[in-house]
C-alpha atoms as a PDB file:
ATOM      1  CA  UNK A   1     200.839-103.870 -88.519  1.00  0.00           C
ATOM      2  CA  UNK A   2     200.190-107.226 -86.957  1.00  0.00           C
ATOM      3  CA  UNK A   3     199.860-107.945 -83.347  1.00  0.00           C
ATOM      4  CA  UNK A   4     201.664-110.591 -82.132  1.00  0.00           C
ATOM      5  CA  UNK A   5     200.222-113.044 -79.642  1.00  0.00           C
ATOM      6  CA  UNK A   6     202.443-111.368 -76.819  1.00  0.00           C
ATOM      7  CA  UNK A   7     200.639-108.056 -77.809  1.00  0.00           C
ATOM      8  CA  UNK A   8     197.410-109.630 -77.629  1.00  0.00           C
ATOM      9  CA  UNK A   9     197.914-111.149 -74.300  1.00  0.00           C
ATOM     10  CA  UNK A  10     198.930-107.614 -73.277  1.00  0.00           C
ATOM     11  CA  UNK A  11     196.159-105.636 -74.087  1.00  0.00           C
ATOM     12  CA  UNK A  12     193.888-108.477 -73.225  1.00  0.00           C
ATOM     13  CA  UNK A  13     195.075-108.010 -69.442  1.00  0.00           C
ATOM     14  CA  UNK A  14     194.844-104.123 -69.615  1.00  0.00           C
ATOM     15  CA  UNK A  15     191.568-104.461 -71.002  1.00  0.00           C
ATOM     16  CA  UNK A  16     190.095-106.996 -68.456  1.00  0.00           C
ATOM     17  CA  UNK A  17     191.936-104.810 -65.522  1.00  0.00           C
ATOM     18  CA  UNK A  18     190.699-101.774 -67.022  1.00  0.00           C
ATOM     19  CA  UNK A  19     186.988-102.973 -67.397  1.00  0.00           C
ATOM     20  CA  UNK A  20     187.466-104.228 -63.607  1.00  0.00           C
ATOM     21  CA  UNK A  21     188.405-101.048 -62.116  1.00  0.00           C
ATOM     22  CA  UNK A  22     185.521 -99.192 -64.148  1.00  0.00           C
ATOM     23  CA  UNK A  23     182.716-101.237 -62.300  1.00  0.00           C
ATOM     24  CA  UNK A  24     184.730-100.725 -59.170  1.00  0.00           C
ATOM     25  CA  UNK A  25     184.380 -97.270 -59.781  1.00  0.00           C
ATOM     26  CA  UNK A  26     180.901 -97.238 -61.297  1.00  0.00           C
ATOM     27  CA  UNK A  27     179.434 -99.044 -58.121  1.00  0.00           C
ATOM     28  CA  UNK A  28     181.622 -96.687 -55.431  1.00  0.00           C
ATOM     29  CA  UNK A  29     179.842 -93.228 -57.901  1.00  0.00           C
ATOM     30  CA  UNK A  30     176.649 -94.264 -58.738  1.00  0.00           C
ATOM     31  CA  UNK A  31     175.178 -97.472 -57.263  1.00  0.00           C
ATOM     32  CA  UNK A  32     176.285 -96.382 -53.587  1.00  0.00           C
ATOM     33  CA  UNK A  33     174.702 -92.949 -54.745  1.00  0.00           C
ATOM     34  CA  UNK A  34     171.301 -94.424 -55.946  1.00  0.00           C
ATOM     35  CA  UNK A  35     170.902 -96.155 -52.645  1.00  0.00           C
ATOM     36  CA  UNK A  36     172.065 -93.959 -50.546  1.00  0.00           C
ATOM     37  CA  UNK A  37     169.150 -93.540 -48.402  1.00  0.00           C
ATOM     38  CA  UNK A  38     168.765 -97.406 -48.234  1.00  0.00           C
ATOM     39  CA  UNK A  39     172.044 -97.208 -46.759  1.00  0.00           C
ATOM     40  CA  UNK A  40     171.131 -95.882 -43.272  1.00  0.00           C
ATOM     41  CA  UNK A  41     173.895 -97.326 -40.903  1.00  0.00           C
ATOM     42  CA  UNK A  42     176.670 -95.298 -39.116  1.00  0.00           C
ATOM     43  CA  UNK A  43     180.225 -95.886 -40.471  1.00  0.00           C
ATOM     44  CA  UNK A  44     183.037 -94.286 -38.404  1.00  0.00           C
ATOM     45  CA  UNK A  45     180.523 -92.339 -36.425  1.00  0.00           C
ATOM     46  CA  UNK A  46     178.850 -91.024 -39.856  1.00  0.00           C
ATOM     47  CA  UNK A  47     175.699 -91.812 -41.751  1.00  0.00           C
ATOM     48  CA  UNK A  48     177.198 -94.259 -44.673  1.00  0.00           C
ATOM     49  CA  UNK A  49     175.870 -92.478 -47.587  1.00  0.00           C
ATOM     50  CA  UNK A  50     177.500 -89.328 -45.852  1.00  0.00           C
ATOM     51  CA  UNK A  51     180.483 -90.900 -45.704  1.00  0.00           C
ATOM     52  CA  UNK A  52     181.084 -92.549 -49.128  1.00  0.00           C
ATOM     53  CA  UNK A  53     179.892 -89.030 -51.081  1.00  0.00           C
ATOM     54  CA  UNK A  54     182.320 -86.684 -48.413  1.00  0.00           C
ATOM     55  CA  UNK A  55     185.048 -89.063 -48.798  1.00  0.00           C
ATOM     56  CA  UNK A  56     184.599 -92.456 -49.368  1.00  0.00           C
ATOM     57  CA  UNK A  57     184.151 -92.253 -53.127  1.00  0.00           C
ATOM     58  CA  UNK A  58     187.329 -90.257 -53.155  1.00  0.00           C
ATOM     59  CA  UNK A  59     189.100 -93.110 -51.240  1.00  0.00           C
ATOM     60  CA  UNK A  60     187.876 -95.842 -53.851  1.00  0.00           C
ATOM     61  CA  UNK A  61     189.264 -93.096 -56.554  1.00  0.00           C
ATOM     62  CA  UNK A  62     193.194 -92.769 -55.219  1.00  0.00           C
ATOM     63  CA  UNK A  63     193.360 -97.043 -54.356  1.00  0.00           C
ATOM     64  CA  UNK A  64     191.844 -97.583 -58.180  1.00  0.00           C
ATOM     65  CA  UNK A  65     194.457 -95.206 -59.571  1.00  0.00           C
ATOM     66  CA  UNK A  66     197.356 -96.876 -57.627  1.00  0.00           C
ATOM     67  CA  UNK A  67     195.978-100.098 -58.093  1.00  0.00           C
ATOM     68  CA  UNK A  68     196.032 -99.544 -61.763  1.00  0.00           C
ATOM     69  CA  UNK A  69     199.697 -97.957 -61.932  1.00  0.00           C
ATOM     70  CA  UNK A  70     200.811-100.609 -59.942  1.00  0.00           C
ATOM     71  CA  UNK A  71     199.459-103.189 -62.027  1.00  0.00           C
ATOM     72  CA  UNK A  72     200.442-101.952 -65.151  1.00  0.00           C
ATOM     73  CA  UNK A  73     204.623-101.399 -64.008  1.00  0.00           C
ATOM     74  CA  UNK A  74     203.943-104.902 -63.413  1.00  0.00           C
ATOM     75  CA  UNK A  75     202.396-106.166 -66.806  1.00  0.00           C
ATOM     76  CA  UNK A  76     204.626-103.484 -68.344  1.00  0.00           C
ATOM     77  CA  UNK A  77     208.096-105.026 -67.359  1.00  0.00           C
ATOM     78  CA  UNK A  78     206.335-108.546 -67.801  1.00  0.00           C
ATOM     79  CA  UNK A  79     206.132-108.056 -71.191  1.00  0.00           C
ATOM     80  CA  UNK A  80     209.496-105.882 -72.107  1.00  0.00           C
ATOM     81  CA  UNK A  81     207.872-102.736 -72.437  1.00  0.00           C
ATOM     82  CA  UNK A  82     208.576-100.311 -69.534  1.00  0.00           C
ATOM     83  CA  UNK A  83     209.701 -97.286 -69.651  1.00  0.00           C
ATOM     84  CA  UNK A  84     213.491 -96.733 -68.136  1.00  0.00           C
ATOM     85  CA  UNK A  85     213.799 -94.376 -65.684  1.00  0.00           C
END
């Protein structure tokens, strides 16, 4: 089957959004982890690296996934494919 260039374009934006939101989350899991004791101010009355591993990382998570459904209703009905409802 060949893609046309409206299909490119489309899975050229998911995969530039997608790659986006996966450093997003790889800095909020592991880079806030690995310098977490470098990290030693108070944020909402917490210890930062408290914060981001009790519930700060799990913040970042939910806003990503909405961010990302959002998004892709958006480029979905952009380019005529979205599901009815």
């Amino acid at each position: 089957m060949q893609l046309t260039e409206k299909h490119r374009q489309y899975w050229q934006k998911n995969l530039r959004i997608t790659a986006v939101l996966l450093a997003i989350w790889f800095v909020a899991t592991f880079v806030v982890a690995y310098f977490a004791r470098d990290l030693s101010f108070n944020f909402f009355g917490w210890p930062f690296s408290f914060y981001m591993a009790a519930q700060g990382s799990l913040v970042v998570y939910v806003v990503i996934i909405w961010f990302y459904a959002r998004y892709m209703n958006k480029l979905d009905q952009e380019h005529g494919v979205a599901e009815e409802v």
